[in-house]
Protein backbone atom coordinates (compact mmCIF):
# COMPACT_ATOMS: atom_id res chain seq x y z
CA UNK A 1 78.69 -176.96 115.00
CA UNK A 2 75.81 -174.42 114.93
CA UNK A 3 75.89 -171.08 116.39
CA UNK A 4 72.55 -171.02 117.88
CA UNK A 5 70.83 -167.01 118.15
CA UNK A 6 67.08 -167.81 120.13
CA UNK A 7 65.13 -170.74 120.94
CA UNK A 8 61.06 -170.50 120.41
CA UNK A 9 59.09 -173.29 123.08
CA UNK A 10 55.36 -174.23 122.70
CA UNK A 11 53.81 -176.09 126.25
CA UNK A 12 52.30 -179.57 124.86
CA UNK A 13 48.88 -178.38 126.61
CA UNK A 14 47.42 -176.03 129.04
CA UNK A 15 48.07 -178.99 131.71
CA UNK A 16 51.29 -180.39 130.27
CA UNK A 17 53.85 -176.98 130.11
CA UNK A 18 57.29 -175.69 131.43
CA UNK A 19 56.85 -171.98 133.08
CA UNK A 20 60.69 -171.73 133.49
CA UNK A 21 63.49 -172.91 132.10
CA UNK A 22 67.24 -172.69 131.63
CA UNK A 23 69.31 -173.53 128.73
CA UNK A 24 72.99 -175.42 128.71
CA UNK A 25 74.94 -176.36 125.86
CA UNK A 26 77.80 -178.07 124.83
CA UNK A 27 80.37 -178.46 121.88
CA UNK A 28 81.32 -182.33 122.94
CA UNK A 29 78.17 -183.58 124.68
CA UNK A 30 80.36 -183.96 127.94
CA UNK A 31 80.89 -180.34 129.59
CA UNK A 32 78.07 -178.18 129.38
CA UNK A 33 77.83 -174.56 130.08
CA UNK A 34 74.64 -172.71 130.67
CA UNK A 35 73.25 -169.63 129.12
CA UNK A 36 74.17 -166.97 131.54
CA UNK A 37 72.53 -163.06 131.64
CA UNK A 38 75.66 -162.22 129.38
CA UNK A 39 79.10 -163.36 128.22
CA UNK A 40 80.88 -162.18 131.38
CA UNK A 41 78.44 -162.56 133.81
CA UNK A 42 79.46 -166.64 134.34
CA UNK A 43 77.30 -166.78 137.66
CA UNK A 44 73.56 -164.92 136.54
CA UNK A 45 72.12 -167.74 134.93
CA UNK A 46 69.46 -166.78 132.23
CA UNK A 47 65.74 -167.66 133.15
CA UNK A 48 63.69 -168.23 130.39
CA UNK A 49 60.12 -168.23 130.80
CA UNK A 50 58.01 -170.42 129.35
CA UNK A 51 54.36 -170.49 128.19
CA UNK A 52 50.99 -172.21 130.17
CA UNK A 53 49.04 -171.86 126.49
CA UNK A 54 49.50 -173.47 123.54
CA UNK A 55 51.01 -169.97 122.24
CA UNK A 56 54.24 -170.19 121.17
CA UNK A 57 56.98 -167.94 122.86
CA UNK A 58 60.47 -166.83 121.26
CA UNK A 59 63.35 -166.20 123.23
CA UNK A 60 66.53 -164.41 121.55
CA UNK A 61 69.33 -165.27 123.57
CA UNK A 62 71.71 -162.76 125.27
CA UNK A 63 74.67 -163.83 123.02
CA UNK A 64 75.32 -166.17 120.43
CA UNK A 65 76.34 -169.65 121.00
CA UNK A 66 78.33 -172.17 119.00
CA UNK A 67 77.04 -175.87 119.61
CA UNK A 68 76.80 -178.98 118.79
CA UNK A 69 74.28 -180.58 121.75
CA UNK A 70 72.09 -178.05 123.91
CA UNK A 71 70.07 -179.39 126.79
CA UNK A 72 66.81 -177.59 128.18
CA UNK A 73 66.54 -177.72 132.30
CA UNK A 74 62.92 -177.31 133.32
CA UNK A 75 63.05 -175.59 136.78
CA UNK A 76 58.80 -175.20 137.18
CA UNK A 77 56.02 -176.58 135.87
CA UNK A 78 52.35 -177.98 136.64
CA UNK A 79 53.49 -179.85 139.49
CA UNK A 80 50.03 -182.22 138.99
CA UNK A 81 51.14 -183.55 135.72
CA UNK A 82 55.65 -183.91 134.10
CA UNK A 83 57.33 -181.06 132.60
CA UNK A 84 56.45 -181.06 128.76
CA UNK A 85 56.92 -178.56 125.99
CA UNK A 86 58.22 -178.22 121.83
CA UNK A 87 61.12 -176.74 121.11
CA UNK A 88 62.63 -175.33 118.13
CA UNK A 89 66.18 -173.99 118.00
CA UNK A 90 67.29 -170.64 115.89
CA UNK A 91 71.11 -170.60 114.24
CA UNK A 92 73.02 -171.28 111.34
CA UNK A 93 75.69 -174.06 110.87
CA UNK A 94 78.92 -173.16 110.94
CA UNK A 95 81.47 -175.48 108.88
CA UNK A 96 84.48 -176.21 110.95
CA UNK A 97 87.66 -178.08 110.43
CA UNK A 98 88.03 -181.29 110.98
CA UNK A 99 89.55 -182.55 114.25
């Protein structure tokens, strides 16, 4: 398990990029719960906006996370060409007990 702290995205091009995005994420890779505005705000989802250059753009997240699988949801893009952009992922590992 990791507990994750930001995320940093890069769009693949200035045709090929994500403008908006949310995040989800998930401790068995079955139920997955998305990044919300804060801890106790379950229905505010988090936007996260993304970048048209080939700038990257870092994005602390409201509150820590602990996963294990996180998925990104692209909800805009360049509608002319598919949703594309880099991702790297911020946290340290966190050793747990076995199950």
């Amino acid at each position: 398990m990791t507990e994750i702290s930001a995320v940093e995205e890069q769009s693949y091009s200035s045709y090929y990029y994500v403008n908006s995005f949310y995040i989800s994420y998930s401790a068995d890779g079955k139920t997955f719960q998305n990044i919300n505005t804060s801890p106790i705000s379950k229905n505010v989802l988090q936007n996260f906006r993304g970048t048209t250059s080939e700038l990257s753009n870092k994005h602390n997240l409201p509150y820590h996370v602990t996963s294990r699988f996180v998925r990104f949801l692209p909800l805009s893009w360049n509608k002319t060409y598919f949703p594309c952009m880099k991702v790297e992922i911020y946290g340290c590992v966190r050793n747990t007990p076995p199950a």
